[in-house]
Protein backbone atom coordinates (compact mmCIF):
# COMPACT_ATOMS: atom_id res chain seq x y z
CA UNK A 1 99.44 79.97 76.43
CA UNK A 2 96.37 79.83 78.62
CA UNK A 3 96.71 81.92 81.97
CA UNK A 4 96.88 79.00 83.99
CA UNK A 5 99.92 77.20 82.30
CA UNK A 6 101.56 80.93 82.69
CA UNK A 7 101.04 81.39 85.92
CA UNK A 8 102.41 77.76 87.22
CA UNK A 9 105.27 78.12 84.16
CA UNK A 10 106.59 81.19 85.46
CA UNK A 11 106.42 80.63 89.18
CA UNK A 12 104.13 83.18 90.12
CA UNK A 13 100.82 81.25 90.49
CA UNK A 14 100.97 81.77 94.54
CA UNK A 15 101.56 85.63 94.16
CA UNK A 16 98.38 85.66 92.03
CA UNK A 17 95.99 82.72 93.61
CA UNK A 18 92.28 83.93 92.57
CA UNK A 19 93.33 86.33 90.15
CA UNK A 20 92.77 84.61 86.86
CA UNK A 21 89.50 86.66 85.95
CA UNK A 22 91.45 90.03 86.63
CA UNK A 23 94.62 88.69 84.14
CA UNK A 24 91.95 87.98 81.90
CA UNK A 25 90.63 91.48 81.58
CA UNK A 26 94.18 92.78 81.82
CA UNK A 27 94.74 90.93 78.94
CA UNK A 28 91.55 91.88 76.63
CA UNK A 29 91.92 95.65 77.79
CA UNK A 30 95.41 95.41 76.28
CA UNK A 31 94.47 93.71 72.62
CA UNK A 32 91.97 96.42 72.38
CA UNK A 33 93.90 99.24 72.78
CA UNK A 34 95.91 97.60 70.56
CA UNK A 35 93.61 97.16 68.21
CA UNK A 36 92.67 101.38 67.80
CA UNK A 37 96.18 102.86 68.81
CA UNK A 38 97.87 104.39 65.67
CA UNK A 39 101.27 103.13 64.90
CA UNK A 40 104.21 104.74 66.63
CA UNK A 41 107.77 105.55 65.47
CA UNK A 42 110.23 102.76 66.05
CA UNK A 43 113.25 103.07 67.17
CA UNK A 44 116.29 101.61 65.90
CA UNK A 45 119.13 102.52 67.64
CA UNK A 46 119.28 103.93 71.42
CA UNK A 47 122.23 105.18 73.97
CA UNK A 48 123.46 102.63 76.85
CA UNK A 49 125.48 103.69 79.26
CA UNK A 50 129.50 102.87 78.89
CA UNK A 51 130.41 99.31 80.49
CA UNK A 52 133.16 98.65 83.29
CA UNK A 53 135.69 96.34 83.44
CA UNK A 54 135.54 93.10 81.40
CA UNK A 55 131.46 94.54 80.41
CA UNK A 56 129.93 93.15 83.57
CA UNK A 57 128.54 96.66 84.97
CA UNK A 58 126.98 99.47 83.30
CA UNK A 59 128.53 102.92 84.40
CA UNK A 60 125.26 104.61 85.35
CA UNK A 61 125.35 108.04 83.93
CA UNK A 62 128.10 107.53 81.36
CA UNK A 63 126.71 107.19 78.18
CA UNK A 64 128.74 105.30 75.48
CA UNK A 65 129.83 107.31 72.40
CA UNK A 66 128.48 104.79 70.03
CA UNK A 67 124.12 104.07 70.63
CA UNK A 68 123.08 100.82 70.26
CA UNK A 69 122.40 99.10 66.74
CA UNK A 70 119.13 97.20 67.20
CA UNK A 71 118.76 96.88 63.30
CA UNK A 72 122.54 95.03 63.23
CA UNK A 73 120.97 92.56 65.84
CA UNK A 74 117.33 91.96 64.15
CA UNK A 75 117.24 93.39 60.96
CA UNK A 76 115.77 96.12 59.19
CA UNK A 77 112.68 94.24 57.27
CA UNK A 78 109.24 95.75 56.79
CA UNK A 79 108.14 92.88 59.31
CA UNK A 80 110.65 93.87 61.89
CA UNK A 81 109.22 97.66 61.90
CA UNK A 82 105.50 96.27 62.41
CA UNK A 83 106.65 94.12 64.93
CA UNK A 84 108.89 97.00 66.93
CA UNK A 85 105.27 99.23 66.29
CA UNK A 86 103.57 96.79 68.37
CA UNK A 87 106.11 96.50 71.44
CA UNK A 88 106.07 100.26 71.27
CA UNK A 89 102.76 100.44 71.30
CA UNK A 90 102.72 97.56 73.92
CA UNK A 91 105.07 99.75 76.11
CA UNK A 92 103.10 103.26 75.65
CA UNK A 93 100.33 101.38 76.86
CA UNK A 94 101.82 99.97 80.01
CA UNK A 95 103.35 103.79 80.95
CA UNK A 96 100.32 104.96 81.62
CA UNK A 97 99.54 102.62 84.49
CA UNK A 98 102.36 104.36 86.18
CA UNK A 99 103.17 101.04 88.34
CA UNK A 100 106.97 101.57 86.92
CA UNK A 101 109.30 103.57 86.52
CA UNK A 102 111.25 102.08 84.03
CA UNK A 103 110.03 99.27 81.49
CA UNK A 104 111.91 97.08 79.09
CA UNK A 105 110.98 94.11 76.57
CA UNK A 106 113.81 92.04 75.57
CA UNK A 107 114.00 88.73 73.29
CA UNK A 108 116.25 86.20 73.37
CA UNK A 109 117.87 86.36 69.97
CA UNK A 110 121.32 85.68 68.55
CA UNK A 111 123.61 88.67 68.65
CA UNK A 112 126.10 89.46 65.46
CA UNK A 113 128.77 87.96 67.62
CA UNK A 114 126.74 84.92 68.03
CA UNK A 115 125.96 84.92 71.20
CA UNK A 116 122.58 84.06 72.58
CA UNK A 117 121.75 87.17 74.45
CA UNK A 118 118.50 88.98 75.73
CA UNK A 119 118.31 92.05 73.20
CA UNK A 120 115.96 95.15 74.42
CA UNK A 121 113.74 96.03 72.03
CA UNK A 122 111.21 98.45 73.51
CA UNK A 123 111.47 100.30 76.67
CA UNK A 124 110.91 103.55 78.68
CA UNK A 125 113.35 105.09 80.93
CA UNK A 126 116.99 106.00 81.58
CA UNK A 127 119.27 104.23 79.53
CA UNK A 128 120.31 101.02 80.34
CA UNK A 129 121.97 98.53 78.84
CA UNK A 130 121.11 96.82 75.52
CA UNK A 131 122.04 93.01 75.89
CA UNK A 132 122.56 90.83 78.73
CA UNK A 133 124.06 87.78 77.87
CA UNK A 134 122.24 84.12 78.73
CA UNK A 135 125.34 82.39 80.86
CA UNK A 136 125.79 80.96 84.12
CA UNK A 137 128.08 83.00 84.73
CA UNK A 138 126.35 86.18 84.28
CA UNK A 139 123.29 84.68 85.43
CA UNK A 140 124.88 85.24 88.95
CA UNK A 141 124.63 89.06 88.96
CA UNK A 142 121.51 89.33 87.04
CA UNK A 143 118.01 88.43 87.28
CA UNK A 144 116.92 89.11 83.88
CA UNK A 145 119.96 86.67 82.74
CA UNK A 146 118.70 84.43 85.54
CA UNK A 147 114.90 84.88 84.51
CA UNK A 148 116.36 84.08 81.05
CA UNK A 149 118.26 80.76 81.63
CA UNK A 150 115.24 79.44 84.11
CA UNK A 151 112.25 81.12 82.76
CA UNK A 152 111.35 81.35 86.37
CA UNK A 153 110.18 85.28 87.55
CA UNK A 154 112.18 87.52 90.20
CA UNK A 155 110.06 89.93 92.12
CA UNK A 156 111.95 92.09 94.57
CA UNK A 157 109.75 94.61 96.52
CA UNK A 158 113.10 95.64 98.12
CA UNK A 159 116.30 95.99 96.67
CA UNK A 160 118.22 97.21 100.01
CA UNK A 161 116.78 94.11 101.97
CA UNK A 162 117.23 91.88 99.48
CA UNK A 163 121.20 92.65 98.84
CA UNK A 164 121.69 93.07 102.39
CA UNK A 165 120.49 89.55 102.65
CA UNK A 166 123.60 88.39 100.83
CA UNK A 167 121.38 88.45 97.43
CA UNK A 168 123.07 89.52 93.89
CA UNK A 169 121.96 92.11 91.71
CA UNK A 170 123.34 93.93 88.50
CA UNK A 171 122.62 97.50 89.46
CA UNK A 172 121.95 99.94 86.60
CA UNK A 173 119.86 102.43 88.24
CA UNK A 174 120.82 103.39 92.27
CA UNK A 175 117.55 104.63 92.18
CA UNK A 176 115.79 101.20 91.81
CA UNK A 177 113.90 100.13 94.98
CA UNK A 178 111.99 97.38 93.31
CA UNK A 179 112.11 95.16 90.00
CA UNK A 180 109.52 92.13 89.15
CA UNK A 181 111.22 90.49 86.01
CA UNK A 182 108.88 87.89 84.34
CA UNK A 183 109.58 85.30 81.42
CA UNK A 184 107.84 85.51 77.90
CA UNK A 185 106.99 81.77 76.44
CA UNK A 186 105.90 81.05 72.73
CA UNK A 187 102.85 78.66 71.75
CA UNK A 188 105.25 75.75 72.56
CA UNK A 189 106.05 76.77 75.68
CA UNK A 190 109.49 77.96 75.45
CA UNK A 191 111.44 81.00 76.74
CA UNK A 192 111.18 83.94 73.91
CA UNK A 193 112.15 86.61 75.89
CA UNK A 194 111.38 88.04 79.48
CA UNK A 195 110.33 91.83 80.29
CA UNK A 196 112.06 93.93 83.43
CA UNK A 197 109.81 96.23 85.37
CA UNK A 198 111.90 98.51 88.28
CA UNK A 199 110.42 101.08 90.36
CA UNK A 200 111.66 103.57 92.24
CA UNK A 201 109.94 102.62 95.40
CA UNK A 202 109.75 100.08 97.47
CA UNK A 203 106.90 97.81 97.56
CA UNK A 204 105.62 98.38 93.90
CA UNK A 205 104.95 94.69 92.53
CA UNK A 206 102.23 93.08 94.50
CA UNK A 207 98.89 91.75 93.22
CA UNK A 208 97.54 94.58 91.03
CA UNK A 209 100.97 95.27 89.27
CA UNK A 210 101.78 91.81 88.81
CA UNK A 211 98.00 91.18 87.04
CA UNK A 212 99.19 93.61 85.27
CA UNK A 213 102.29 92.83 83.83
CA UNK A 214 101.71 89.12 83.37
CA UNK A 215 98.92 90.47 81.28
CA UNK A 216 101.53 91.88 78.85
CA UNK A 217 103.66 88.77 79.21
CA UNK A 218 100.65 86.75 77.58
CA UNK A 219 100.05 89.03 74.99
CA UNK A 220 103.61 89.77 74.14
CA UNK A 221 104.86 86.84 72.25
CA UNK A 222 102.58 86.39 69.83
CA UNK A 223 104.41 90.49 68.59
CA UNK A 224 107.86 89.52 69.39
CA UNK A 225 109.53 90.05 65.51
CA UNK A 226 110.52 86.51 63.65
């Protein structure tokens, strides 16, 4: 997907008017790191904290006994691994621009229960949780369910302003001041997955960090696993 076609797709074209030449470098810098960084570890299981009531809200600092089986959701193929390599790789890479302070890539997949969910697959950070379901109805308390169903991004420099103005959010972290969640789209233009940045400050996601992150967002597909 050019850079263009992103940018309008996803809603953020105004936040980043005049910036195509930096996304553009964003985006080669990334491949070729890519290209020379040695294959991490994958992960295939992680904790997420416990769930409350009816598995709307995560507990924040109450891990769940069980940690989360990423291989039950996507499957333990040779393939797979590469692919999980990558978005490790992919999320090592974006640590070190310290714009975040926690990261997550998530694809919309199937679940075993067959629901259509947004599954993490790489991340940095506290724990958090591990799917967030695509509905309506959950859409309503979160943006990366929202960001999911509309494949429209949600920047919010402000979490305190932004609830106080009557707006919802699924809170995971108390410590999150801001969060830019952006959509990932496939060669045919449809919504693979989105990634959630959050910050504990307020402020964090304006023109650099964004040029940044939509960066990832056009390299990411092309790794998400089959």
């Amino acid at each position: 997907m050019s850079i263009n076609l992103y940018l309008e797709q996803s809603g953020v074209a105004a936040l980043l008017q005049g910036q195509e030449t930096a996304i553009e470098q964003a985006v080669t810098a990334l491949k070729n790191q890519l290209s020379v960084a040695a294959a991490p570890a994958v992960t295939w299981s992680y904790q997420v904290p416990e769930l409350g009531e009816g598995g709307a809200c995560s507990l924040f600092g109450q891990l769940a006994d069980e940690p989360y089986d990423l291989a039950a959701t996507i499957g333990q193929s040779e393939a797979t691994a590469a692919a999980l390599a990558q978005l490790t790789a992919v999320v090592q890479y974006y640590q070190q621009s310290n714009d975040s302070d926690w990261f997550g890539i998530y694809q919309k997949r199937q679940n075993p229960q067959g629901e259509t969910v947004l599954v993490k697959l790489a991340y940095f950070g506290a724990a958090s949780r591990a799917e967030f379901p695509l509905t309506t109805e959950f859409a309503a308390i979160s943006n990366n369910s929202t960001v999911g169903l509309t494949g429209k991004a949600k920047v919010i420099n402000d979490v305190t302003a932004y609830l106080t103005a009557g707006g919802e959010y699924y809170t995971c972290d108390p410590k999150v001041l801001s969060e830019a969640c952006l959509p990932l789209f496939n060669a045919k233009g449809e919504l693979a997955g989105i990634i959630d940045a959050e910050a504990f400050q307020r402020q964090a996601y304006h023109t650099a960090a964004l040029v940044r992150l939509v960066a990832v967002c056009l390299v990411l597909p092309s790794l998400l696993p089959a």
